[in-house]
Protein backbone atom coordinates (compact mmCIF):
# COMPACT_ATOMS: atom_id res chain seq x y z
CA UNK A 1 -18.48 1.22 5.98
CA UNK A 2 -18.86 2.81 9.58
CA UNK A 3 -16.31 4.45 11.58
CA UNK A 4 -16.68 2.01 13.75
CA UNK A 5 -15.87 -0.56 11.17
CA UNK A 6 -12.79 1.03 9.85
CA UNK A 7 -11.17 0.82 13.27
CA UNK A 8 -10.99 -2.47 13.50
CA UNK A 9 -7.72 -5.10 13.48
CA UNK A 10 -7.54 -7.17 11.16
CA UNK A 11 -5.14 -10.30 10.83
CA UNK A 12 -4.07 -12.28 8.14
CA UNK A 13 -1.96 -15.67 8.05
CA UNK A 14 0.93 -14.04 9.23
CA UNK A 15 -0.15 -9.80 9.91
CA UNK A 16 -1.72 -7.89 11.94
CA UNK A 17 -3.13 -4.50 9.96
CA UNK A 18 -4.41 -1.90 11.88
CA UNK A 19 -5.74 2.00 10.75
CA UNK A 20 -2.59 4.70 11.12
CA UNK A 21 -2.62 6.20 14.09
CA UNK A 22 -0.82 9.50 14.95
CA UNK A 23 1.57 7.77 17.18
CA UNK A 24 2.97 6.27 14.08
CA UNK A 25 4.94 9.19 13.14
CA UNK A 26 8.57 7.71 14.58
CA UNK A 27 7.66 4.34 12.55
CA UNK A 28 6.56 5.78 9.26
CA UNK A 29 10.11 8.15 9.37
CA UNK A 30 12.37 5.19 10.10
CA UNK A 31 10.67 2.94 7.37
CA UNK A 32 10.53 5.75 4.58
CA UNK A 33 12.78 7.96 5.75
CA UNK A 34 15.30 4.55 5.24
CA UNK A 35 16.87 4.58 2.04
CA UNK A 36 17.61 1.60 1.52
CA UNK A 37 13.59 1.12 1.02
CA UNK A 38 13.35 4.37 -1.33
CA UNK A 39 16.07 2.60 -4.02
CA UNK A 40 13.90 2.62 -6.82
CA UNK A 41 11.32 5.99 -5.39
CA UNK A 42 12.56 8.89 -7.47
CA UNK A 43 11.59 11.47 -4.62
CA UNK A 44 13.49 9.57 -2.52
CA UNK A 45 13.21 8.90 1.03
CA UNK A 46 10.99 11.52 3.53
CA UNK A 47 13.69 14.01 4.68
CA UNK A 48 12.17 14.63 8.05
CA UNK A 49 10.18 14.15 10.94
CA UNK A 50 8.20 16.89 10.09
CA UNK A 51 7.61 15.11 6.22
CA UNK A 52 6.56 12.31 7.68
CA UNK A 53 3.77 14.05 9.97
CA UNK A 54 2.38 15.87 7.65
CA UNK A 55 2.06 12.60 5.52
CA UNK A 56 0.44 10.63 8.37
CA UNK A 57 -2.40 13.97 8.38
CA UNK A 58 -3.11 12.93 4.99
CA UNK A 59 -3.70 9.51 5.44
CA UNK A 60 -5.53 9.99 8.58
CA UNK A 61 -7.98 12.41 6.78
CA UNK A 62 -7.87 9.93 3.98
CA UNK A 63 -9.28 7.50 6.36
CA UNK A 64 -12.14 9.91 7.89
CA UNK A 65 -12.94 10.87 4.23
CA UNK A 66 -13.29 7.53 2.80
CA UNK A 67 -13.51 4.96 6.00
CA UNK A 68 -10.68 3.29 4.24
CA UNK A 69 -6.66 3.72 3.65
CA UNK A 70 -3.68 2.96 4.96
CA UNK A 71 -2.94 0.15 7.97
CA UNK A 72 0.12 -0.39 10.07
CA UNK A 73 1.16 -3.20 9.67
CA UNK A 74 3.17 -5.59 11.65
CA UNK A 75 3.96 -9.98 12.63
CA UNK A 76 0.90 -11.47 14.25
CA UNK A 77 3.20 -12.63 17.02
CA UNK A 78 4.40 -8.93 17.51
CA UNK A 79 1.85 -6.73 17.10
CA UNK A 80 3.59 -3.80 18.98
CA UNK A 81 6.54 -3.68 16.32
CA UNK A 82 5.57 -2.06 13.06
CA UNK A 83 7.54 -3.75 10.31
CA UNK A 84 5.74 -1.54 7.09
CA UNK A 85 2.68 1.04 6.01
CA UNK A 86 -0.22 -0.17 2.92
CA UNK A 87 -3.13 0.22 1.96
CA UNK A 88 -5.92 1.31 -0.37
CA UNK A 89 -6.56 5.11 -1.33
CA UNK A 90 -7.71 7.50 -4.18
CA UNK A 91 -4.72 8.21 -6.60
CA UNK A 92 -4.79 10.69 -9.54
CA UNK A 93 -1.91 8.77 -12.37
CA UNK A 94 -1.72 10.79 -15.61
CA UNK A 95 -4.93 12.29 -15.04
CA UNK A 96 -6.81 9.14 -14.06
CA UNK A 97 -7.86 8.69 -10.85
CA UNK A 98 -7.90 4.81 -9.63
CA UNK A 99 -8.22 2.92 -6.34
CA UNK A 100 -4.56 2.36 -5.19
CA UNK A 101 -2.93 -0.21 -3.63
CA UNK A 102 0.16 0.61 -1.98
CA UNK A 103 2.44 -0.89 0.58
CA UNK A 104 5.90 -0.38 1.83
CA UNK A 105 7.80 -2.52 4.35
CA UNK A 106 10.89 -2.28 6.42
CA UNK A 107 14.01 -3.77 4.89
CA UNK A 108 14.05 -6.46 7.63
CA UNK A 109 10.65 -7.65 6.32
CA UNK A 110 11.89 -8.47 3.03
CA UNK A 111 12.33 -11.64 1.05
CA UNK A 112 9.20 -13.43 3.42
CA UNK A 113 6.45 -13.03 1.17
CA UNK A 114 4.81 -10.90 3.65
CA UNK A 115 3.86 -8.02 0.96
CA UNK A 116 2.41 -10.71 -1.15
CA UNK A 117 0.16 -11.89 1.84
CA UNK A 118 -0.33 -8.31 2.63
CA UNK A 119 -1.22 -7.21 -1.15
CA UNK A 120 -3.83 -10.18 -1.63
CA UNK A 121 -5.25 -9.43 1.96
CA UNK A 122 -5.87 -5.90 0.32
CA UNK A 123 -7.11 -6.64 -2.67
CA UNK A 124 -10.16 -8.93 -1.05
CA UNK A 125 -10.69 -6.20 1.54
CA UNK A 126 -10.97 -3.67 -1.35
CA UNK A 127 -13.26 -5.89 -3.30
CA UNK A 128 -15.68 -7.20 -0.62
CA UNK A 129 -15.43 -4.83 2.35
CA UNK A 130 -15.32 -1.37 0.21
CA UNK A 131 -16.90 -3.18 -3.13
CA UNK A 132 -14.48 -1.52 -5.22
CA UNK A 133 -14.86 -2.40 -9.22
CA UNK A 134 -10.61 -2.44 -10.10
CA UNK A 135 -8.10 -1.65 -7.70
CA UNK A 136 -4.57 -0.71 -9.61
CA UNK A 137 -0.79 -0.42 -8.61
CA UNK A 138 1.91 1.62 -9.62
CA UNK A 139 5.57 0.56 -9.52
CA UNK A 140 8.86 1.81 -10.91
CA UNK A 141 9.81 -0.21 -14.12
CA UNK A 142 12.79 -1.45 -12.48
CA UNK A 143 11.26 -2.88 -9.27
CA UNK A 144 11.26 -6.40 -10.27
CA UNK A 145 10.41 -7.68 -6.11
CA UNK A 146 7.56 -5.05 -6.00
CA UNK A 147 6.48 -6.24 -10.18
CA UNK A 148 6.52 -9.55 -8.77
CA UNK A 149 3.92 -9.09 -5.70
CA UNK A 150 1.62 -7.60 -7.60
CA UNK A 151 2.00 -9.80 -10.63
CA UNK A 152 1.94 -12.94 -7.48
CA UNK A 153 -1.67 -10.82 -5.85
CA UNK A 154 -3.30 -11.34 -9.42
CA UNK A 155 -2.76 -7.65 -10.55
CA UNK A 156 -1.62 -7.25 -14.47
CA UNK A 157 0.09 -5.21 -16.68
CA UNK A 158 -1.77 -2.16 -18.28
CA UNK A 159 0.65 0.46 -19.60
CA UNK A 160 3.18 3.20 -19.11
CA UNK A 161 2.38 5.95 -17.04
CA UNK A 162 4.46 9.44 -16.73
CA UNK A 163 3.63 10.43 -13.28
CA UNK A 164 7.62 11.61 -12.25
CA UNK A 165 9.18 14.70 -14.35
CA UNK A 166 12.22 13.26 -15.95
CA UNK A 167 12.18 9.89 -15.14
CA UNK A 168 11.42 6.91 -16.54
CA UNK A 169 7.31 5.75 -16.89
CA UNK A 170 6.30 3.82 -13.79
CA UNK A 171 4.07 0.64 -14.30
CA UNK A 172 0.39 0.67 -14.20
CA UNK A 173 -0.99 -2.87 -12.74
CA UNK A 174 -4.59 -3.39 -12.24
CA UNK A 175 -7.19 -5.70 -11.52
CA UNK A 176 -11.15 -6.03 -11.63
CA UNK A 177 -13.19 -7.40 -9.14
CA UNK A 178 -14.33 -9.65 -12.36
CA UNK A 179 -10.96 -10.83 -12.91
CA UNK A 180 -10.49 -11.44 -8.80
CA UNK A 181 -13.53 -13.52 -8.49
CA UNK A 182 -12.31 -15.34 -11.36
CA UNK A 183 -8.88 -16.03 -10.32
CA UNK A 184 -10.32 -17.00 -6.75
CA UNK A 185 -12.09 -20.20 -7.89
């Protein structure tokens, strides 16, 4: 994929996904920086302004790295209001390093099916556009909404993972393109 490429909006049923820009700084605080949307994150939400910058510089050079990673995402029908942040990226879990998908959306957002739509947009991006062989998920054991989308997008079970110091295992989901191609017939 070209630069070029990787700038471009795209729009699902219902979202419009565009790359992170700088100027997202203010949204990506006051959606993880909420914590009302960190309930089941054991780090909890960002602390600060400054937290959240230096988060956006990673996915930014994610982005010019890979020509992939995380979109802002917001309504079709408001494109200038930012309602969440997802995407795909490169993830070490317990020493294994997987394509992940990740998304998180503001709490006014929930409940719509919008990180369903969002997730399954993903997924076929990751598998067509980037021609990725499995993308995988992690999620807290106790984040039945969150089990749900991925379980909804196709995604499955694997196993326990220890990826937080004294906590309990998060949830490894995953999916092959194999699997995707056969689930899309």
């Amino acid at each position: 994929m070209t630069s070029q490429e990787s700038n471009v909006h795209v729009e699902t049923s219902r979202l419009s996904l565009r790359p992170v820009l700088a100027s997202d700084v203010a949204d990506l605080f006051r959606i993880y920086g909420d914590p009302a949307t960190n309930t089941f994150n054991p780090a909890g939400p960002y602390p600060d302004i400054d937290y959240a910058k230096a988060v956006l510089i990673r996915w930014l050079d994610h982005w010019h790295t890979h020509g992939f990673g995380n979109w802002a995402i917001s309504l079709r029908d408001r494109p200038e209001t930012i309602i969440g942040f997802g995407g795909l990226s490169i993830r070490s879990y317990d020493d294994i390093m997987i394509n992940n998908l990740g998304y998180r959306f503001s709490t006014d957002a929930w409940g719509k099916g919008l990180a369903t739509e969002f997730a399954t947009y993903a997924l076929r991006y990751g598998f067509e556009n980037i021609a990725f062989t499995e993308i995988s998920a992690v999620v807290r054991q106790n984040h039945l909404a969150s089990r749900k989308v991925l379980e909804k997008a196709g995604l499955r079970y694997i196993k326990d993972i220890y990826d937080v110091n004294d906590a309990p295992p998060s949830l490894l989901f995953s999916l092959t393109v194999d699997e995707w191609l056969s689930n899309s017939k």
